[in-house]
Protein backbone atom coordinates (compact mmCIF):
# COMPACT_ATOMS: atom_id res chain seq x y z
CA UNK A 1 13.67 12.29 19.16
CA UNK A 2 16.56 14.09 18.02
CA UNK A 3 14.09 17.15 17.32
CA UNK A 4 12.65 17.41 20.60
CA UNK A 5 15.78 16.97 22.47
CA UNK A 6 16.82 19.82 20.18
CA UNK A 7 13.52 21.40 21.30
CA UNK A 8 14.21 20.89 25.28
CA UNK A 9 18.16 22.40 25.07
CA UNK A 10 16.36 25.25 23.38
CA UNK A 11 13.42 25.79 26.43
CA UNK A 12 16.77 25.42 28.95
CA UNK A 13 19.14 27.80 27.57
CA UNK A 14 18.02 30.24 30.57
CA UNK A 15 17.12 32.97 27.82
CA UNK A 16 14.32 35.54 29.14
CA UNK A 17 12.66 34.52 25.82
CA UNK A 18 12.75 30.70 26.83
CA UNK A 19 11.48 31.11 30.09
CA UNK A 20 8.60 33.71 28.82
CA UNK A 21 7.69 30.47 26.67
CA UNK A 22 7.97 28.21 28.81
CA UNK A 23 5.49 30.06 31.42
CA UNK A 24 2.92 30.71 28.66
CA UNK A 25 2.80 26.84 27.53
CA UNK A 26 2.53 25.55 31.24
CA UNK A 27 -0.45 28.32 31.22
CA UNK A 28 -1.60 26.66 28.22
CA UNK A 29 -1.10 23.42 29.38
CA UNK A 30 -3.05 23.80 32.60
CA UNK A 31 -5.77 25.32 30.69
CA UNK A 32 -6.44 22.51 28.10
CA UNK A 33 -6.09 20.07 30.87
CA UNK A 34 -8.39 20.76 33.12
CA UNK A 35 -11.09 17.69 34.02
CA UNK A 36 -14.13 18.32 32.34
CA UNK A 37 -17.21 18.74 34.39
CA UNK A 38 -20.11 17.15 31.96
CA UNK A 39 -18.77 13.85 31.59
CA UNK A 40 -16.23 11.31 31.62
CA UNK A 41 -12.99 11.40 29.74
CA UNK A 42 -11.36 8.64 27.64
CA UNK A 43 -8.25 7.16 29.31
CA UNK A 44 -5.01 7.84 28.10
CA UNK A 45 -0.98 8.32 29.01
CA UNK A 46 -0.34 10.93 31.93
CA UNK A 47 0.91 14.17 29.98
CA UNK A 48 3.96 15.99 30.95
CA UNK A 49 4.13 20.07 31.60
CA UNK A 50 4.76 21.64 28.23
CA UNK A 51 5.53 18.37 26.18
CA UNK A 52 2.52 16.32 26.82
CA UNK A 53 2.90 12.93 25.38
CA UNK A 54 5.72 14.16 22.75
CA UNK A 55 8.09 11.91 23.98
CA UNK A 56 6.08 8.51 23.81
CA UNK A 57 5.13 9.14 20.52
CA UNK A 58 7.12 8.16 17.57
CA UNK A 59 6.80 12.22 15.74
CA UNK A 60 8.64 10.22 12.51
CA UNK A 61 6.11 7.30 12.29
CA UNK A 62 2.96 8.69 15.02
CA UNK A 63 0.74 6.26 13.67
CA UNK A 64 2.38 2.83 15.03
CA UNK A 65 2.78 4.69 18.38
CA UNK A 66 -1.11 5.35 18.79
CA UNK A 67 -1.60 1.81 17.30
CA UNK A 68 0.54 0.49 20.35
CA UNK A 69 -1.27 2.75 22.84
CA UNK A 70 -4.77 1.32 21.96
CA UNK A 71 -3.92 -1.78 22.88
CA UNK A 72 -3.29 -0.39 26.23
CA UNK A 73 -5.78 2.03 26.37
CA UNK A 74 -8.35 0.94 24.32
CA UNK A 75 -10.13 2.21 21.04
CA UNK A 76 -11.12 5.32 22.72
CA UNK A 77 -8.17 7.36 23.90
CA UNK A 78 -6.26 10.60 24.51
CA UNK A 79 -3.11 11.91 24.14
CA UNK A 80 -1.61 15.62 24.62
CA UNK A 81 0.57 17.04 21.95
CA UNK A 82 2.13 19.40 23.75
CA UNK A 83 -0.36 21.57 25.35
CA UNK A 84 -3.02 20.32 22.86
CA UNK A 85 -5.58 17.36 23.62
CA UNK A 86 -5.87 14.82 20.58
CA UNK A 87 -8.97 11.81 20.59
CA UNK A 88 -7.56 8.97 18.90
CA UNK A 89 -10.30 6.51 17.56
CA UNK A 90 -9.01 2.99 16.94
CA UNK A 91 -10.46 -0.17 15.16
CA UNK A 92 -12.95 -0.63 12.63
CA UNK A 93 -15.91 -0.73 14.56
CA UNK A 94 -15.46 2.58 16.29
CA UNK A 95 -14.42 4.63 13.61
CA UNK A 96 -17.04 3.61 11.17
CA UNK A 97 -19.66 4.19 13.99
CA UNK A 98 -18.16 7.71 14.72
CA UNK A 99 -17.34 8.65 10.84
CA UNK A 100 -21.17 6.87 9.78
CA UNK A 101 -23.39 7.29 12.53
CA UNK A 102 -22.27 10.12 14.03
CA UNK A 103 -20.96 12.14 10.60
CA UNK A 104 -22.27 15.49 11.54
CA UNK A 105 -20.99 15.54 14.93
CA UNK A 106 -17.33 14.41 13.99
CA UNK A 107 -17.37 16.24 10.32
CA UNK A 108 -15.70 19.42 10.78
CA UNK A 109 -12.18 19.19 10.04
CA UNK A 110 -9.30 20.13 12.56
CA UNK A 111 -7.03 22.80 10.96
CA UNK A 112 -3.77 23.23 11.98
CA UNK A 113 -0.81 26.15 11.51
CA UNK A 114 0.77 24.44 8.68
CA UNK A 115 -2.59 23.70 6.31
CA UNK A 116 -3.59 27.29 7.13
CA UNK A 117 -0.91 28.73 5.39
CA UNK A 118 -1.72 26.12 2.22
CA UNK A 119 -5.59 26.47 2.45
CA UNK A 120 -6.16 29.68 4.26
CA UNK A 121 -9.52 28.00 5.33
CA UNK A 122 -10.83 28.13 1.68
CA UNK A 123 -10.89 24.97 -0.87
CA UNK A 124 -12.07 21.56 -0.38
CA UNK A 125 -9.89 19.47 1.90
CA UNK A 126 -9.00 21.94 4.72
CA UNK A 127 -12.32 24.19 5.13
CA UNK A 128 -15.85 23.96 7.35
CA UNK A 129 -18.54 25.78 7.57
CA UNK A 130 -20.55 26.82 4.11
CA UNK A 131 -17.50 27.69 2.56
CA UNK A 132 -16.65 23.92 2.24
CA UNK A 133 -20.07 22.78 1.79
CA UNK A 134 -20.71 25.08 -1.66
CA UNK A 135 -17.11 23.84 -2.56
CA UNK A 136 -17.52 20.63 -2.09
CA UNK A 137 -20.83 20.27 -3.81
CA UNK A 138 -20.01 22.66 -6.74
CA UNK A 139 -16.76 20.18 -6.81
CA UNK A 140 -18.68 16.61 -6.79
CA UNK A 141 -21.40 18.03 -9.49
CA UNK A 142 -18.82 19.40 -11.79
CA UNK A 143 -16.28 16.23 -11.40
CA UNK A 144 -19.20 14.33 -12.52
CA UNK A 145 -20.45 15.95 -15.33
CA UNK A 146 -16.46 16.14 -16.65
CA UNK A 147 -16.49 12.38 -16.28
CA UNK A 148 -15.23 11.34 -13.14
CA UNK A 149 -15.20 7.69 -12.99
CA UNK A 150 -17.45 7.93 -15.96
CA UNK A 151 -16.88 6.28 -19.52
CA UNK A 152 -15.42 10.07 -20.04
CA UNK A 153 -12.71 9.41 -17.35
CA UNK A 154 -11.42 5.74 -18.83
CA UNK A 155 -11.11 7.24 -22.14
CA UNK A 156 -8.40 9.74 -20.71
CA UNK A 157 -6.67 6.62 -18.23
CA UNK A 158 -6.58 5.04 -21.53
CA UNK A 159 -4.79 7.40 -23.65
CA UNK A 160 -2.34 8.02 -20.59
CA UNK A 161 -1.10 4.71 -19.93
CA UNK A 162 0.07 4.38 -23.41
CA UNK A 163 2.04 7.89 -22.53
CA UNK A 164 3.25 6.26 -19.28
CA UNK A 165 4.11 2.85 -21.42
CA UNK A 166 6.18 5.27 -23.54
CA UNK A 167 8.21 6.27 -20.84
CA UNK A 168 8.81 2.66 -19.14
CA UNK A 169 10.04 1.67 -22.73
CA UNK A 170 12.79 4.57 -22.60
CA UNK A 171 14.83 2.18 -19.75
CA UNK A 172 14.99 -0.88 -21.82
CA UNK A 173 14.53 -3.11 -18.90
CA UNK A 174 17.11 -1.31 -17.16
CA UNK A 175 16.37 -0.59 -13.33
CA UNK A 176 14.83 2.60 -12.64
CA UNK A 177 12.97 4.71 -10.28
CA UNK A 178 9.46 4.71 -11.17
CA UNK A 179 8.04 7.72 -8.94
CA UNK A 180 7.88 10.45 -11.71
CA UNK A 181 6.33 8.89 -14.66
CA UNK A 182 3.89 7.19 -12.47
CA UNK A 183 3.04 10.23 -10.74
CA UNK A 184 2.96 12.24 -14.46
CA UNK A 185 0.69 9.92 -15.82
CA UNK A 186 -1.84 10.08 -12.81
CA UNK A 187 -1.63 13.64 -12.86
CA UNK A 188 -2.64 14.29 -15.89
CA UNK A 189 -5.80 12.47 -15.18
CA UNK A 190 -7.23 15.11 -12.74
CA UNK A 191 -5.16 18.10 -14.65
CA UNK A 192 -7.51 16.67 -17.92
CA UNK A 193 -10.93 16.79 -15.71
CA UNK A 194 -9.71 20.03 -13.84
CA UNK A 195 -7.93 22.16 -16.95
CA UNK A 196 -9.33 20.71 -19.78
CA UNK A 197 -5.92 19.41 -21.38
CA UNK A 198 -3.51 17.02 -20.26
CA UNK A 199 0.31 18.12 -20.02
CA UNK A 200 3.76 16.77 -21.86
CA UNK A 201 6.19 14.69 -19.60
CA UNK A 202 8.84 17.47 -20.04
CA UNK A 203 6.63 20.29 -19.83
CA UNK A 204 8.76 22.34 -16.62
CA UNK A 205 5.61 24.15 -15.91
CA UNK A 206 3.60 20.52 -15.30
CA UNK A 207 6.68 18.67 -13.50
CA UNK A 208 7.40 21.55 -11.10
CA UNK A 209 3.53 21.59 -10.08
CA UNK A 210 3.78 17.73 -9.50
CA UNK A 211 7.22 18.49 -7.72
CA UNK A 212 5.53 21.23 -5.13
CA UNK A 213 2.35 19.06 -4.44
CA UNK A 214 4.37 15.79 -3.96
CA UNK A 215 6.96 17.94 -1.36
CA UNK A 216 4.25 19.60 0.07
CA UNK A 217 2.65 16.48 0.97
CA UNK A 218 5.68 15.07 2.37
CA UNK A 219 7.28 18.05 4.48
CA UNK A 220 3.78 18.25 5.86
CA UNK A 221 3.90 14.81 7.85
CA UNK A 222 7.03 15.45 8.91
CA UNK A 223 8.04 15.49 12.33
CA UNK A 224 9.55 19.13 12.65
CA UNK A 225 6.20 20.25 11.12
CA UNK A 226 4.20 18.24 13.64
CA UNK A 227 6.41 20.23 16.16
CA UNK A 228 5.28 23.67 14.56
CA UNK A 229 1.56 22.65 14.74
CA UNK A 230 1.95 22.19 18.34
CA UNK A 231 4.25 25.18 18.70
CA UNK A 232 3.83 27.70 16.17
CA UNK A 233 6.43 29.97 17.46
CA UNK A 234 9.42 27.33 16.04
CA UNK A 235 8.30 28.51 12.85
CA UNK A 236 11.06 30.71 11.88
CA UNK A 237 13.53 28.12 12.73
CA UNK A 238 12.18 25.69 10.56
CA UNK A 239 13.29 25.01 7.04
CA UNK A 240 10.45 23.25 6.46
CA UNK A 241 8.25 25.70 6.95
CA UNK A 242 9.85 27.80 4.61
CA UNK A 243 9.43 24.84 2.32
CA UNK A 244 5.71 25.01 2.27
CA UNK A 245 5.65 29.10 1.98
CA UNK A 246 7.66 28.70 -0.76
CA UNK A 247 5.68 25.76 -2.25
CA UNK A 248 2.66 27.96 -1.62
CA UNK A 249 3.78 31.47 -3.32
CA UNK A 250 5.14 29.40 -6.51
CA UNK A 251 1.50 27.47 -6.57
CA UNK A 252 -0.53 30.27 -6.56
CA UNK A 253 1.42 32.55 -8.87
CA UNK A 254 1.25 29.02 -11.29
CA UNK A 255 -2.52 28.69 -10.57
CA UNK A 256 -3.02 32.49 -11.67
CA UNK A 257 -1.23 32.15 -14.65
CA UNK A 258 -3.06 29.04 -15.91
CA UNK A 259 -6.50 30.52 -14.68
CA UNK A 260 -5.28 33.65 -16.73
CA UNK A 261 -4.98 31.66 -19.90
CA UNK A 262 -7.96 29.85 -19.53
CA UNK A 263 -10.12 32.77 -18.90
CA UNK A 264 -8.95 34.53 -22.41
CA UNK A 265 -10.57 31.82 -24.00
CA UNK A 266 -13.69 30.93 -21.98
CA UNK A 267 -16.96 30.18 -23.39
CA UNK A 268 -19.64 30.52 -21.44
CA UNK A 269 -21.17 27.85 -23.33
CA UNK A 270 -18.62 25.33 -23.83
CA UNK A 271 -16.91 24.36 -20.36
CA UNK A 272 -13.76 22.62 -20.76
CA UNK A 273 -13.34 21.41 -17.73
CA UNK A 274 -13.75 22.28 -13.71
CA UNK A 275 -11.84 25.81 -13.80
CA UNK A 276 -14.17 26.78 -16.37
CA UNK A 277 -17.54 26.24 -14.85
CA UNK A 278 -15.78 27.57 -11.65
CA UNK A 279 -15.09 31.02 -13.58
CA UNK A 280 -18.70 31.22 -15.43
CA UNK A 281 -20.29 30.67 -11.86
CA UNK A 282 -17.75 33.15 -10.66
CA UNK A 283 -18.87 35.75 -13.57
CA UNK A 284 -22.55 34.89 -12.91
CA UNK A 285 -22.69 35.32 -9.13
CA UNK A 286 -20.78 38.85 -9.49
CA UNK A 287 -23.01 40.34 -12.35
CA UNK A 288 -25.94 39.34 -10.33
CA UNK A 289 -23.82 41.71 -7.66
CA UNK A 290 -24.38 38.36 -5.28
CA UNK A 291 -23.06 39.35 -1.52
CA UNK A 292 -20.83 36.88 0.41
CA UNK A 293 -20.49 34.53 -2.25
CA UNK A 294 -17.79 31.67 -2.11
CA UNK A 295 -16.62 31.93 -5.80
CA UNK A 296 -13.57 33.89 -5.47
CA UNK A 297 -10.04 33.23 -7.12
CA UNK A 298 -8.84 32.66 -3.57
CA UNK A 299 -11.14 30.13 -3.11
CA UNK A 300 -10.49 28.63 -6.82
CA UNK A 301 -6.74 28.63 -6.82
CA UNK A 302 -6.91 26.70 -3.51
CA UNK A 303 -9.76 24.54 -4.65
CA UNK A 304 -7.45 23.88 -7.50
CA UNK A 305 -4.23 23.20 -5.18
CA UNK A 306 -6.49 20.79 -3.27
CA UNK A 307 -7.91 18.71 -6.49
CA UNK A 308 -4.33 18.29 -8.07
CA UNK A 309 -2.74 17.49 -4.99
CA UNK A 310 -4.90 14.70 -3.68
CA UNK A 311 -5.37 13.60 -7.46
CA UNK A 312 -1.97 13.46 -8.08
CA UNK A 313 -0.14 11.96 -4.70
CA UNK A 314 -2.20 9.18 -3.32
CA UNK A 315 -3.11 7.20 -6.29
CA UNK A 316 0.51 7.45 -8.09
CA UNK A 317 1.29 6.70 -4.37
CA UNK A 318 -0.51 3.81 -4.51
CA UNK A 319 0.34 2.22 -7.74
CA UNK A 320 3.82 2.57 -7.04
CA UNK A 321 3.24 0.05 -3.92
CA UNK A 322 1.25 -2.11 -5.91
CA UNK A 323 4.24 -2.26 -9.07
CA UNK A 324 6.94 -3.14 -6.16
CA UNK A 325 4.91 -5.70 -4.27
CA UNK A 326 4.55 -7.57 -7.98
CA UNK A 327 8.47 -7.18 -7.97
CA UNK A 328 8.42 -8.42 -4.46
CA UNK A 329 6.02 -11.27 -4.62
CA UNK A 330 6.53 -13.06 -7.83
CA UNK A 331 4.30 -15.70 -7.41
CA UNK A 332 1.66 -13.33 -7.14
CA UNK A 333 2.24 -11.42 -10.13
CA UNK A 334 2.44 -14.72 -11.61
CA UNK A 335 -1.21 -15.06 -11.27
CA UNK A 336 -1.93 -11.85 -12.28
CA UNK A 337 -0.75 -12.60 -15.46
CA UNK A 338 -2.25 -15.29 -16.00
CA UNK A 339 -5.12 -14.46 -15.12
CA UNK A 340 -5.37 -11.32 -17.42
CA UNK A 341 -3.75 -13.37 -20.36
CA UNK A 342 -6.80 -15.85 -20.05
CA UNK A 343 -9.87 -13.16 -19.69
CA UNK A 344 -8.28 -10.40 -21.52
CA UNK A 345 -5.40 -11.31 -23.83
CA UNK A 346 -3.93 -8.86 -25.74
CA UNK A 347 -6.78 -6.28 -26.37
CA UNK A 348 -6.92 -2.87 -24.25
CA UNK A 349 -8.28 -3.95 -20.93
CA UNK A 350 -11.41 -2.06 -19.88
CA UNK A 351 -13.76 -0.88 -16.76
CA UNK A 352 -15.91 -3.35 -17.65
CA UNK A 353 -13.64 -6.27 -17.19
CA UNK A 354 -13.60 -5.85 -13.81
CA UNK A 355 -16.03 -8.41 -13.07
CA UNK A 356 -14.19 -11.10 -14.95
CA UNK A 357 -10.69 -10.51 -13.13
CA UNK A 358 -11.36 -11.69 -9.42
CA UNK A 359 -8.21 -12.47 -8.47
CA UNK A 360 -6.82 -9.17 -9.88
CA UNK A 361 -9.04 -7.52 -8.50
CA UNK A 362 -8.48 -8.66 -5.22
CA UNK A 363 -4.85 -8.04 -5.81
CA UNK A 364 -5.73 -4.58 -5.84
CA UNK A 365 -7.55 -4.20 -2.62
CA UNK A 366 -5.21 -5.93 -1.11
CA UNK A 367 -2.46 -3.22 -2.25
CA UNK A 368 -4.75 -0.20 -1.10
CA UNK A 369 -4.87 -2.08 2.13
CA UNK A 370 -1.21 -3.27 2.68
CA UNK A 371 -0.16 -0.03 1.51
CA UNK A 372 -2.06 2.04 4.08
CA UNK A 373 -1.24 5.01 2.27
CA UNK A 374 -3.15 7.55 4.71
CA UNK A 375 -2.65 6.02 7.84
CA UNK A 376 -3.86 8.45 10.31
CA UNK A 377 -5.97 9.85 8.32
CA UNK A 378 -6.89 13.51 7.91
CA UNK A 379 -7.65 15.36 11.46
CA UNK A 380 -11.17 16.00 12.31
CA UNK A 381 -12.73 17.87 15.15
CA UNK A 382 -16.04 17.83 17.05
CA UNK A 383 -18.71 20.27 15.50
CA UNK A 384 -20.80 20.64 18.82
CA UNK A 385 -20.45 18.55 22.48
CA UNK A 386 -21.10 15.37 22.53
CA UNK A 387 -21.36 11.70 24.82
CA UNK A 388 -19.63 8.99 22.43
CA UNK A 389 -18.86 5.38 23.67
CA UNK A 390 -19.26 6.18 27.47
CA UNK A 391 -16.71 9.64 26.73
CA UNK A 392 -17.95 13.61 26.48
CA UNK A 393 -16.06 15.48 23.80
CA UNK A 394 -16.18 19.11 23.53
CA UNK A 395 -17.30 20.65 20.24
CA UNK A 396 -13.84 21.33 18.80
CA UNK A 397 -12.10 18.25 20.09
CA UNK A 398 -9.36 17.55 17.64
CA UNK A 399 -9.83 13.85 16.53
CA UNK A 400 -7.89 11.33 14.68
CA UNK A 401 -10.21 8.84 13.39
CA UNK A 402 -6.96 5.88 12.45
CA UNK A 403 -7.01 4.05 9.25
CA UNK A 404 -3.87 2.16 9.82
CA UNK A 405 -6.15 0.47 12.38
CA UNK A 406 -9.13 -0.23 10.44
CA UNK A 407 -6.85 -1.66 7.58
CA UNK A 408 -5.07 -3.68 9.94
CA UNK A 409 -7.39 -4.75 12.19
CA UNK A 410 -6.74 -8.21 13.65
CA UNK A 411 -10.05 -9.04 14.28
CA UNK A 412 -11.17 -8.16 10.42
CA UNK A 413 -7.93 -9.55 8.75
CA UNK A 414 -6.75 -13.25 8.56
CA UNK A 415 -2.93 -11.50 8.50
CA UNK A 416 -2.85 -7.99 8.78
CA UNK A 417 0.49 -7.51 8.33
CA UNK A 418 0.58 -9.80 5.52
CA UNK A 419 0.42 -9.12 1.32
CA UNK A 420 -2.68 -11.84 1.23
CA UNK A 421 -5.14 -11.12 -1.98
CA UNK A 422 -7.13 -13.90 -0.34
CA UNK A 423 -8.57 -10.95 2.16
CA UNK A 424 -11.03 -10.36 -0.79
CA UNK A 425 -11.78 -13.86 -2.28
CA UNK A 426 -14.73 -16.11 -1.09
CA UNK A 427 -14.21 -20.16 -1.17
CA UNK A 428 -15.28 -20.23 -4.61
CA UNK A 429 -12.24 -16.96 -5.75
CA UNK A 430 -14.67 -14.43 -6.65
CA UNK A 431 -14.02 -10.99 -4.89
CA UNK A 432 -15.81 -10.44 -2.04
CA UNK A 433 -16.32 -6.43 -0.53
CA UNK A 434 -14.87 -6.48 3.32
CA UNK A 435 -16.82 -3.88 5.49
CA UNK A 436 -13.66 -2.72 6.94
CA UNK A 437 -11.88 -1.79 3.83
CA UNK A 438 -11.77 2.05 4.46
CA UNK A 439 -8.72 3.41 2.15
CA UNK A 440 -10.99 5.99 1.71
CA UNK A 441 -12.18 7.25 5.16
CA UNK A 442 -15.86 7.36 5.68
CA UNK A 443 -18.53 9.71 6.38
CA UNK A 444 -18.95 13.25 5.33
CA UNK A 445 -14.80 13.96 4.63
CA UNK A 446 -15.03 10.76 2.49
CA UNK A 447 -12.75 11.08 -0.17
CA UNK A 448 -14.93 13.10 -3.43
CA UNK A 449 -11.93 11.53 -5.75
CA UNK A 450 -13.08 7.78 -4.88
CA UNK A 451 -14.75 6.68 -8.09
CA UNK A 452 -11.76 7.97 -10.22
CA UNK A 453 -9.54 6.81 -8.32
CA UNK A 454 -10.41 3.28 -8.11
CA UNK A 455 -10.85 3.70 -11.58
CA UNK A 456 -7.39 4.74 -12.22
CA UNK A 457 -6.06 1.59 -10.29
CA UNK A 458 -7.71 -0.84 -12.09
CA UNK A 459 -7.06 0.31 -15.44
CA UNK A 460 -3.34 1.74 -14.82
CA UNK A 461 -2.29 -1.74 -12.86
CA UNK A 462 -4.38 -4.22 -15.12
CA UNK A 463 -2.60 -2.38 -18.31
CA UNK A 464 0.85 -2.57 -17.26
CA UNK A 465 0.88 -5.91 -15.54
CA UNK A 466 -0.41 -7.19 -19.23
CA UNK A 467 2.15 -5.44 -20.95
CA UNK A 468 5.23 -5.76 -18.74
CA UNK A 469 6.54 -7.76 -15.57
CA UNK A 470 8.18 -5.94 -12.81
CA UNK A 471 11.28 -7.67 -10.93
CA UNK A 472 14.18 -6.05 -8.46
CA UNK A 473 17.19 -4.76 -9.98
CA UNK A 474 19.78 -7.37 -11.15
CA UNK A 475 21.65 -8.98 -7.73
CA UNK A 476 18.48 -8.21 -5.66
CA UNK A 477 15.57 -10.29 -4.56
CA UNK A 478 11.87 -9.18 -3.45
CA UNK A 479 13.29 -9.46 0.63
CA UNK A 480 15.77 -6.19 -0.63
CA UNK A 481 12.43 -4.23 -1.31
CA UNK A 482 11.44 -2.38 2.28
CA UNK A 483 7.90 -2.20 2.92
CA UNK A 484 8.27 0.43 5.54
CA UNK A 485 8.19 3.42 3.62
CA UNK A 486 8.51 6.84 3.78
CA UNK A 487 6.21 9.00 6.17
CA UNK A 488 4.53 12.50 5.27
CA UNK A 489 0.50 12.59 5.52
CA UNK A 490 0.64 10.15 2.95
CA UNK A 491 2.86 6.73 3.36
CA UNK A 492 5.42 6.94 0.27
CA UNK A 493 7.63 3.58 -0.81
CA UNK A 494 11.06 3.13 0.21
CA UNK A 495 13.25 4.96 -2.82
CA UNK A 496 14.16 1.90 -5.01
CA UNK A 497 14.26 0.74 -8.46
CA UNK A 498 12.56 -1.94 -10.27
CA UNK A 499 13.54 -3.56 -14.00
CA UNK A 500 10.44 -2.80 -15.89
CA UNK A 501 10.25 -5.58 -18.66
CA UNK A 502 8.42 -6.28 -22.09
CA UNK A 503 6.33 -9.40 -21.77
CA UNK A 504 5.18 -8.76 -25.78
């Protein structure tokens, strides 16, 4: 609030400049709201000139504003940021029928100011068109044949979590803050599929990279850069902007550098990993003097960016909810432990034990889901014009398909709201799938990372809940540990510190 009020003394100061604005976003305004003729639009708050619905929505936590306004409005609604018309899809039902059964005509992904600068329309996450359908398929083939979520992959989670145990020893029980080695040891994961090699703890090179892509990710859900996607032209009073420039100039020149020392020592026939078989496809499409082709070092480095990133942020994110809710709920961690003591014992646990760990399991669902950790999602936009649930969209209709309400869906959860494993266990306590568990969005923009990553959580949580138990700092109790978080486009815990103990 604070920011737009900020925002509104700056439109009033009487300045020629202000009111120049101020004309051209009520031109603006008047143009992106006009009724369209070829069908019916979805209902939604009435807009004001120039702000739109800015000041209903929460900018610092959007996501349990829209949640609020579909219960008014229903699971098919608009709102106006600013001068800009946003669909919000709400509920389970709709989403996966627009995300499933309609995936070609709500695929294409809405771009806005402040992922152009980080993408520049090229890579995997932030790109349409048959730029990001060669990336994405060159990126799903080559994952794949480097062992994503493959035996390959649980070798390297394997030799990583006895890094990451390393690390947890170094406190001694003592409380600490568990968001860097967690997010290390995850990282290295998609750096060993991506570069070939894993990284050192204390390599400055390594932790800045995880540094950039973890404040990226957070500056970019903030709420001044919301305000710059809606109104470019605050740009150069934003520090945050100049955050994610920075961030951006630093990753490249880091990206050029590694794909420098990678490319002294390629073999054509021996691909280390995915920035190899990216540069022999590279050196291949330009000797066969191939026009308009899509492997370019622009389109690597960001390709890169994207992979380590995404690899890096919401699976550490993840884990770190599920090591705190342990802390928090006791009784369920109790279980977990018992549990894995019985199946597993003291042996390494393994992929394949999955099937014989219901309850942990289930305890690990229930995390992704609690945790919510993308709750609105990514942004999508119509590809062409289309009738959907009684509404007409026009190709190019920004779209927010919203997980938080698919994951918290009172008419798919018994308590929504609540930390309940029993979500995912049938009568008998063997894990049962739920339709609406969607941590991963849906459709064609479903996450490529999925298999590794659900890989990663089983192995990472089932490993360190044998080998340690997780309680608040001394003088604190689990009601001391805030389940709110911390908002960017991914939801981060609370900062706190857990006591990270031996159990043998």
């Amino acid at each position: 609030m604070a920011v737009i009020e900020s925002l509104l003394q700056f439109l009033s100061t009487g300045t020629l400049l202000g009111a120049l604005l101020l004309l051209l976003f009520l031109h603006l305004l008047s143009s992106g709201s006009r009724s369209q003729k070829e069908g019916k639009e979805p209902p939604g708050p009435k807009p004001l000139p120039l702000l739109g619905n800015l000041l209903t929505l929460d900018l610092k936590r959007p996501f349990d504003t829209l949640c609020e306004l579909s219960r008014t409005y229903g699971d098919v609604f608009q709102v106006f940021l600013g001068p800009k018309k946003v669909v919000v899809l709400a509920g389970h039902k709709i989403i996966k029928e627009a995300l499933v059964s309609y995936a070609e005509e709500f695929g294409e992904r809405d771009v806005s100011p402040s992922f152009r600068i980080v993408n520049n329309d090229h890579g995997i996450i932030f790109s349409n068109g048959e730029s990001w359908r060669e990336m994405r398929r060159f990126a799903l083939s080559n994952l794949r044949d480097f062992g994503m979520g493959k035996r390959g992959s649980e070798e390297k989670i394997i030799e990583e979590i006895q890094f990451l145990k390393g690390e947890f020893d170094k406190f001694e029980g003592k409380p600490f803050d568990t968001t860097r080695p967690v997010n290390y040891a995850v990282s290295n994961i998609i750096s060993s599929i991506v570069y070939g090699s894993r990284f050192e703890y204390t390599d400055p090179r390594f932790t800045e990279m995880v540094k950039r892509a973890n404040e990226n990710i957070r500056v970019s859900g903030s709420a001044s850069i919301t305000l710059y996607n809606i109104f470019p032209w605050l740009g150069p009073f934003l520090n945050s902007k100049r955050i994610i420039v920075r961030n951006v100039l630093k990753n490249k020149s880091e990206m050029t550098r590694l794909i420098t020392g990678l490319l002294e020592t390629l073999n054509p026939h021996d691909s280390r990993g995915f920035v190899d078989s990216f540069l022999i496809r590279k050196q291949s499409e330009e000797q066969s003097c191939k026009k308009d082709t899509h492997f370019h070092q622009e389109n690597l480095i960001v390709t890169m960016t994207n992979l380590f990133a995404a690899g890096t942020d919401t699976t550490g994110t993840t884990l770190r909810w599920g090591l705190m809710l342990m802390a928090k709920y006791p009784h369920i961690q109790d279980r977990v432990h018992e549990e894995i003591d019985r199946v597993i014992g003291g042996r390494q646990p393994a992929v394949d034990d999955r099937r014989s760990l219901p309850y942990t399991d289930a305890v690990i669902h229930e995390i992704q889901r609690l945790a919510n950790v993308v709750p609105m999602n990514l942004p999508h936009k119509t590809s062409c014009d289309i009738h959907f649930n009684g509404y007409f969209f026009k190709k190019g209709t920004t779209v927010v398909p919203l997980l938080t309400s698919v994951l918290k869906d009172s008419s798919e959860w018994e308590k929504p709201n609540s930390f309940y494993p029993e979500h995912f266990l049938d009568e008998k306590g063997q894990l049962v799938k739920r339709d609406a568990f969607m941590p991963f969005s849906a459709g064609r923009r479903v996450c490529l990372g999925e298999s590794l990553a659900r890989m990663e959580l089983f192995l990472f949580f089932t490993s360190l809940l044998q080998s340690y138990r997780f309680t608040p700092p001394p003088g604190l109790s689990g009601d001391d540990l805030d389940l709110k978080g911390i908002v960017g486009v991914t939801l981060n815990p609370s900062p706190h510190k857990l006591c990270v103990i031996r159990r043998f």
